[in-house]
N, C-alpha and C. Protein backbone atom coordinates (compact mmCIF):
# COMPACT_ATOMS: atom_id res chain seq x y z
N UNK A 1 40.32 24.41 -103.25
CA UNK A 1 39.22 23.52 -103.59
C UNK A 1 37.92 24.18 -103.14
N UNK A 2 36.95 24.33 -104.04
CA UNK A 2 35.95 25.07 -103.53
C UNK A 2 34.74 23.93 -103.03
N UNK A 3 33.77 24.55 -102.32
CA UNK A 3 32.69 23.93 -101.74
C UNK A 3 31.81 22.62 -102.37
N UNK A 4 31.42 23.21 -103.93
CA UNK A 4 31.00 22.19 -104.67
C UNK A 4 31.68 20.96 -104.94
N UNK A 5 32.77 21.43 -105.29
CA UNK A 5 34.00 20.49 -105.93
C UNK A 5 34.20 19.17 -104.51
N UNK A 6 34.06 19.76 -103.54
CA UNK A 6 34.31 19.07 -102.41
C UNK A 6 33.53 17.87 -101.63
N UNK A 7 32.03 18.74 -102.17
CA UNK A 7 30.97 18.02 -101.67
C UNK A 7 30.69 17.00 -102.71
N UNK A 8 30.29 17.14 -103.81
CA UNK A 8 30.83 16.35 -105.04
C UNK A 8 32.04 14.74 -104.96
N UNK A 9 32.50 15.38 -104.13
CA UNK A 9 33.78 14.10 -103.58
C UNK A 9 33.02 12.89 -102.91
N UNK A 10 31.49 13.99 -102.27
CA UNK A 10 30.98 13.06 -101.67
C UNK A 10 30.05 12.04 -101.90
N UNK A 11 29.90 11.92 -103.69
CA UNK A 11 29.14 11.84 -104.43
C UNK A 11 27.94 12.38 -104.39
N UNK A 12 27.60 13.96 -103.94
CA UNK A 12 26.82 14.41 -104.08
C UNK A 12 27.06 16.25 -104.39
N UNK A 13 26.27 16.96 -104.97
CA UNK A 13 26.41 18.59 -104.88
C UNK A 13 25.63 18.89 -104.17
N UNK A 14 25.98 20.19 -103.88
CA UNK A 14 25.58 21.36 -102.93
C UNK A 14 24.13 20.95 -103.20
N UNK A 15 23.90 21.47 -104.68
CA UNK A 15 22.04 21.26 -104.78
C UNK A 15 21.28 19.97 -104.32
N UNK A 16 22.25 19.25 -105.45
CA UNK A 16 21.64 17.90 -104.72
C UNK A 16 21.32 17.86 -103.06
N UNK A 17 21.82 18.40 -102.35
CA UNK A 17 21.80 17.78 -101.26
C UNK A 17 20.78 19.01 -100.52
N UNK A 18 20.78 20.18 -101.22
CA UNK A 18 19.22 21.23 -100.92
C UNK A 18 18.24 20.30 -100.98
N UNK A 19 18.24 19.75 -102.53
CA UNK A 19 17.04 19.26 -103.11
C UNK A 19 16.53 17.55 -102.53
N UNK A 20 17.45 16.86 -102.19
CA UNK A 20 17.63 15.55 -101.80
C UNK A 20 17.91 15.30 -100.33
N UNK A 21 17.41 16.66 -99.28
CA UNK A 21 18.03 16.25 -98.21
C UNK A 21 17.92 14.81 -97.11
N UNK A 22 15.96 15.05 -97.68
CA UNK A 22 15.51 14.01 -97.13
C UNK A 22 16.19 12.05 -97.26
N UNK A 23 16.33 12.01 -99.05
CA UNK A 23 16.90 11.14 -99.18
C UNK A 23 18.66 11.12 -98.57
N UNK A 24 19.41 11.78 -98.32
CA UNK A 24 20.82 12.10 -98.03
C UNK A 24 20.43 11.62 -96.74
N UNK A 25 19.80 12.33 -95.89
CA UNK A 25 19.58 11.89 -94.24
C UNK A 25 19.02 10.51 -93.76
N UNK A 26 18.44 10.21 -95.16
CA UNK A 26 18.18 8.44 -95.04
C UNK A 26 19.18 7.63 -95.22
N UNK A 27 20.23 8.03 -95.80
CA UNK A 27 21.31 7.27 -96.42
C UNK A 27 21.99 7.21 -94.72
N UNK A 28 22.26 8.40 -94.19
CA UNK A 28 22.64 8.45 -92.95
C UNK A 28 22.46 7.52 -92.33
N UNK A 29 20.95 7.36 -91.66
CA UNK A 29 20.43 6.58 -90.84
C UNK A 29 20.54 4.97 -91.17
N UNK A 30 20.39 4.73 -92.41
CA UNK A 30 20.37 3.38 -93.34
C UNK A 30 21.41 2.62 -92.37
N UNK A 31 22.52 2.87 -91.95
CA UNK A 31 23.46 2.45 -91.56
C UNK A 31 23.16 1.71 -89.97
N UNK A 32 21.99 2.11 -89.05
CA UNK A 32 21.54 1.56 -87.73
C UNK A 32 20.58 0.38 -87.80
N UNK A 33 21.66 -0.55 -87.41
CA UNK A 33 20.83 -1.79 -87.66
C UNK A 33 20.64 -2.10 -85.76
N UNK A 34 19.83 -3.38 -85.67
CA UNK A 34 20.04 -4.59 -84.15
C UNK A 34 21.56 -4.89 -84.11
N UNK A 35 21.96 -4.60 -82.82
CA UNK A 35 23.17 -5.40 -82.61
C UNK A 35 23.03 -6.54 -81.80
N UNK A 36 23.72 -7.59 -82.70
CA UNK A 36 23.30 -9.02 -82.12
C UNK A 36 23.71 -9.33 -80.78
N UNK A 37 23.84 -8.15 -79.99
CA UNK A 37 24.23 -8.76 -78.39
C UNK A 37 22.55 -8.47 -77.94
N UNK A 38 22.05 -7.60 -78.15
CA UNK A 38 20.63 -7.55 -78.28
C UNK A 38 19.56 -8.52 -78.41
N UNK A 39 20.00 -9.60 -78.82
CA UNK A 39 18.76 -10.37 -79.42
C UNK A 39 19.48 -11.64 -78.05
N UNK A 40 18.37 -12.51 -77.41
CA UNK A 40 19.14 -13.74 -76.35
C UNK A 40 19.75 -14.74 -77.08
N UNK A 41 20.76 -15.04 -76.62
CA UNK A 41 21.69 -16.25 -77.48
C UNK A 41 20.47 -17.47 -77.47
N UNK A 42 19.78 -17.81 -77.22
CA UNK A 42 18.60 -18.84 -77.62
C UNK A 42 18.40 -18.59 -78.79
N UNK A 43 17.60 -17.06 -79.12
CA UNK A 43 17.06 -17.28 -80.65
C UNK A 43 18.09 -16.45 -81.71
N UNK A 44 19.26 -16.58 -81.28
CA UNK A 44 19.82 -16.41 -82.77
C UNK A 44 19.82 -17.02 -83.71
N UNK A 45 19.71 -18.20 -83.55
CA UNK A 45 19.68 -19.21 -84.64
C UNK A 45 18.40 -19.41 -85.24
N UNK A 46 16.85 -18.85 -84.22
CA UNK A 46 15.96 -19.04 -84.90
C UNK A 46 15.02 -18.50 -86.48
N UNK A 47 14.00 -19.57 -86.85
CA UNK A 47 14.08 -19.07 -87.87
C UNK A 47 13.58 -17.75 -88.31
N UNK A 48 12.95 -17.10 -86.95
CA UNK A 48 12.54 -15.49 -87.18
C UNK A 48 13.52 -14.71 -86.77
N UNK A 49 14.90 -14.93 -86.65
CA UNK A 49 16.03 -14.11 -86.09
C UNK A 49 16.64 -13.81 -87.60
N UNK A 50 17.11 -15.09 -88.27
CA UNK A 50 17.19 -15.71 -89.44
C UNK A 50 16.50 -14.72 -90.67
N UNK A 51 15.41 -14.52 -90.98
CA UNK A 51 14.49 -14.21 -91.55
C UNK A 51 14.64 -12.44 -91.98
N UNK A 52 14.72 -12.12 -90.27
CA UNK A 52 14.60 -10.50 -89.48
C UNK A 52 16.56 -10.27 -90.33
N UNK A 53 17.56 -10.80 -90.41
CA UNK A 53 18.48 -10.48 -90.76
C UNK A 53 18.78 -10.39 -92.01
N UNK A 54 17.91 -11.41 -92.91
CA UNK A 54 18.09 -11.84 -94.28
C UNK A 54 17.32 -10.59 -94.90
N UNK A 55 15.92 -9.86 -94.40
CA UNK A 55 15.52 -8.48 -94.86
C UNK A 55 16.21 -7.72 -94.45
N UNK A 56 17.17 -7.40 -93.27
CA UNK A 56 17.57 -6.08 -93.59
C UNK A 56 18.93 -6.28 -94.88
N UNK A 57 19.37 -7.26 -94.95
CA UNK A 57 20.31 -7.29 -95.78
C UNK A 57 19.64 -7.09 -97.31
N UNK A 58 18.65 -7.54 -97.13
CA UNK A 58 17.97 -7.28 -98.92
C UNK A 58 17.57 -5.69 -99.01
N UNK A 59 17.09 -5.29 -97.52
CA UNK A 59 16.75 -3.67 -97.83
C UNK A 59 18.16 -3.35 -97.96
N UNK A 60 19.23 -3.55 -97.65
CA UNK A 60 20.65 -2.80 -98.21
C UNK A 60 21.08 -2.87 -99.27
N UNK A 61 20.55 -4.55 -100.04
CA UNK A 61 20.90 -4.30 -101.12
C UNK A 61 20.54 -3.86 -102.53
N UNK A 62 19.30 -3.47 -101.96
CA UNK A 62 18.36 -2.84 -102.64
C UNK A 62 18.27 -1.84 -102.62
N UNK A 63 18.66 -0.71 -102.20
CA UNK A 63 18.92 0.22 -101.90
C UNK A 63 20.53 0.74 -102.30
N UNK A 64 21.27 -0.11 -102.44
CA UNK A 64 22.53 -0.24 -103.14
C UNK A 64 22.18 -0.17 -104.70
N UNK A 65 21.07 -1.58 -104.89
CA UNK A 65 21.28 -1.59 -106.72
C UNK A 65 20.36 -0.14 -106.87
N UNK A 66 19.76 0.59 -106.23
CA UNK A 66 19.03 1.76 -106.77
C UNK A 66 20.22 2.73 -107.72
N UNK A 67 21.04 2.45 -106.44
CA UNK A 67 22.25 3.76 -106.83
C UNK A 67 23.37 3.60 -108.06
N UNK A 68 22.90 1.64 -108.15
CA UNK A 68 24.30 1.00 -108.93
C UNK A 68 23.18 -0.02 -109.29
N UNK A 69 22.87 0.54 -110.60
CA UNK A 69 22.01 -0.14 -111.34
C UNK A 69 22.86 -1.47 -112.02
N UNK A 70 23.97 -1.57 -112.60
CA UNK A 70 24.57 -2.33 -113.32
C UNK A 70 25.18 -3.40 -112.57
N UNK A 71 25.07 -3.19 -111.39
CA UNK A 71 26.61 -3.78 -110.16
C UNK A 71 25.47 -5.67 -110.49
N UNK A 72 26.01 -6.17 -111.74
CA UNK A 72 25.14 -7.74 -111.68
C UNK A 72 25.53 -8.66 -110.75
N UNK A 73 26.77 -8.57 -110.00
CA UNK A 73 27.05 -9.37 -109.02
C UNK A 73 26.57 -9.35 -107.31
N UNK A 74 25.61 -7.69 -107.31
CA UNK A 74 25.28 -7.63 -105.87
C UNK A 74 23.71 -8.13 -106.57
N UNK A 75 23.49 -8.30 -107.66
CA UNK A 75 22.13 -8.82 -107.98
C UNK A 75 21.81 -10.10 -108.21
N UNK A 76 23.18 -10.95 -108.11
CA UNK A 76 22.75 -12.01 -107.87
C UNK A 76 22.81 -12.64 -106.62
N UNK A 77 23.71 -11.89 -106.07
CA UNK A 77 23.89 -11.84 -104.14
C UNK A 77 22.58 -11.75 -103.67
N UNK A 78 21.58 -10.62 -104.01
CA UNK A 78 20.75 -10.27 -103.40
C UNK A 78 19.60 -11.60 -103.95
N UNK A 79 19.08 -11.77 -105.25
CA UNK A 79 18.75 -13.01 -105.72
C UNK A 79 18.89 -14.71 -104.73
N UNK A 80 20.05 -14.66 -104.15
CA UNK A 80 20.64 -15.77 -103.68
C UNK A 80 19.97 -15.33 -101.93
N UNK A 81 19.86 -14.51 -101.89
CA UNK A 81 19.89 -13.95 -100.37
C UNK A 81 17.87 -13.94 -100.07
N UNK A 82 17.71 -13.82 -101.04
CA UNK A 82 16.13 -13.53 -101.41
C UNK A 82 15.44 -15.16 -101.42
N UNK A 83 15.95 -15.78 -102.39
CA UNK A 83 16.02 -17.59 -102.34
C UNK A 83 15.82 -18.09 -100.60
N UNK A 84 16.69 -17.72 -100.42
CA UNK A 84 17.07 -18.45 -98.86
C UNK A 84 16.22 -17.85 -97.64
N UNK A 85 15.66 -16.58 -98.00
CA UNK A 85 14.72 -16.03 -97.02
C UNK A 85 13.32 -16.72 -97.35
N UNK A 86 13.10 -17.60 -98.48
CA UNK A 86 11.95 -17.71 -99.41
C UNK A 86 11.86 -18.73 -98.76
N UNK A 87 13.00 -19.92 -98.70
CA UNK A 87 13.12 -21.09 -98.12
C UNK A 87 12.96 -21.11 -96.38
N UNK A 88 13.08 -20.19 -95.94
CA UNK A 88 12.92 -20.27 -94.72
C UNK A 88 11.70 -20.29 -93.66
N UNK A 89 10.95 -18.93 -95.21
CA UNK A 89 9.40 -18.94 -94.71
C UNK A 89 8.58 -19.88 -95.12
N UNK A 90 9.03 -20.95 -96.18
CA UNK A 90 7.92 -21.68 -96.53
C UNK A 90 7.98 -22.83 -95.57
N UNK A 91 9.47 -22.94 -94.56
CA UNK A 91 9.47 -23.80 -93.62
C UNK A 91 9.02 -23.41 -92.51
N UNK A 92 8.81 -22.84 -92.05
CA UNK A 92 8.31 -21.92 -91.42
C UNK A 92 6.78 -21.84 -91.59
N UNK A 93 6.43 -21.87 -92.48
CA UNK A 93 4.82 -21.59 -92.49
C UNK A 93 4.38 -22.97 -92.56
N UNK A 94 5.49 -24.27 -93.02
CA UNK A 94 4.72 -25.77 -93.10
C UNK A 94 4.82 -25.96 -91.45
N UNK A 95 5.68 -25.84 -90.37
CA UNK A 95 6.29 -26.38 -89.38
C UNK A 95 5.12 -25.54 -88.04
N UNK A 96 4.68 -24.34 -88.04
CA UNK A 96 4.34 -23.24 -87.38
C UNK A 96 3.20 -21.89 -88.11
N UNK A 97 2.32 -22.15 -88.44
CA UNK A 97 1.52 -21.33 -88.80
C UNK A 97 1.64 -20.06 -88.39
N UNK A 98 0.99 -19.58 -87.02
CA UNK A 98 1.03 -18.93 -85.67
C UNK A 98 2.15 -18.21 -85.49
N UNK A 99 3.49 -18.41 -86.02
CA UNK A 99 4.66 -17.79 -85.78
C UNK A 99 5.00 -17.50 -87.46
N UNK A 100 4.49 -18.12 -88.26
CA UNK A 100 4.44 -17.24 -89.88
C UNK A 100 4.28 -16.04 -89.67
N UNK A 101 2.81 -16.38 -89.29
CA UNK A 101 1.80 -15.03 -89.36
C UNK A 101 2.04 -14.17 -88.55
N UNK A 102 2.51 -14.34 -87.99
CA UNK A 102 3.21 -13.22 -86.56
C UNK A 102 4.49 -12.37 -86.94
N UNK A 103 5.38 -13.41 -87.81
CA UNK A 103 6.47 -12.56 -88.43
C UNK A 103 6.31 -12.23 -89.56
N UNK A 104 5.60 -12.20 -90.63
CA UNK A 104 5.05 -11.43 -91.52
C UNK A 104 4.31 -10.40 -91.30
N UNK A 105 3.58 -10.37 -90.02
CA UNK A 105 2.83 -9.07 -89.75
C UNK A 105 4.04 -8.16 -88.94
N UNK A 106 4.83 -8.41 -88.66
CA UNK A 106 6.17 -7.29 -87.47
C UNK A 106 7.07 -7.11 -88.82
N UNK A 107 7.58 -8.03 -90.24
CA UNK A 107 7.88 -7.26 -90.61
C UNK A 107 7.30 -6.54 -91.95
N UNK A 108 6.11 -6.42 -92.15
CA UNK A 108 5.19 -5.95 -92.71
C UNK A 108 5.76 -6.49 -94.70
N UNK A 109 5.35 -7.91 -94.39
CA UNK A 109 5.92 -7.78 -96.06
C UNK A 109 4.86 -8.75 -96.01
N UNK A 110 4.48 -9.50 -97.31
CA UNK A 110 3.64 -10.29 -97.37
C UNK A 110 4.49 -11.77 -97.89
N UNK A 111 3.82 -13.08 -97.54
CA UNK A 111 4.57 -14.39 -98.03
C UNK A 111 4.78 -14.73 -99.60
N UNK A 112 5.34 -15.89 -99.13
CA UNK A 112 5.76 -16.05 -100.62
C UNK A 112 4.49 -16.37 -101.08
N UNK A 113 5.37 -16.48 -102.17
CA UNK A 113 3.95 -17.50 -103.67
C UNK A 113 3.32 -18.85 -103.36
């Protein structure tokens, strides 16, 4: 089995991975998330713990449909997952202003509509 053929297995070639290293070494890292012993059992449940988990799951799955354009069932996952982060901030921004704006600025995205 030669080198290409091998690396190829890995869904990627030799070149590709000259030319793409940067993206390849992101794919790497993609994988280090918070581990929830990390965060105090008080605010796991809160709604910026909530919020902080529901984006990294949309950056995964977004980053998934890049690669798997067709996959319509992680697009409606992600759709459904997107909904519920939507719902969280608009409660969130009726209930607590001050803590909106605080977690929209840490995780640098802007509010809903």
């Amino acid at each position: 089995m030669n080198k290409k053929k091998w690396i190829s297995f890995f869904f990627l070639t030799l070149n590709e991975i000259n030319m793409n290293f940067g993206i390849f070494f992101f794919f790497m890292i993609k994988n280090l998330s918070v581990r929830p012993s990390l965060i105090p059992r008080e605010q796991r449940g809160s709604v910026e713990s909530q919020v902080c988990y529901l984006t990294g799951r949309i950056k995964r799955l977004t980053e998934h449909l890049d690669l798997h354009g067709r996959d319509y069932s992680s697009q409606r996952g992600l759709w459904k997952i997107v909904g519920k982060r939507k719902r969280l901030l608009i409660y969130l921004f009726k209930k607590d202003r001050l803590r909106y704006k605080s977690l929209i600025g840490q995780l640098d995205m802007r509010g809903p509509r």
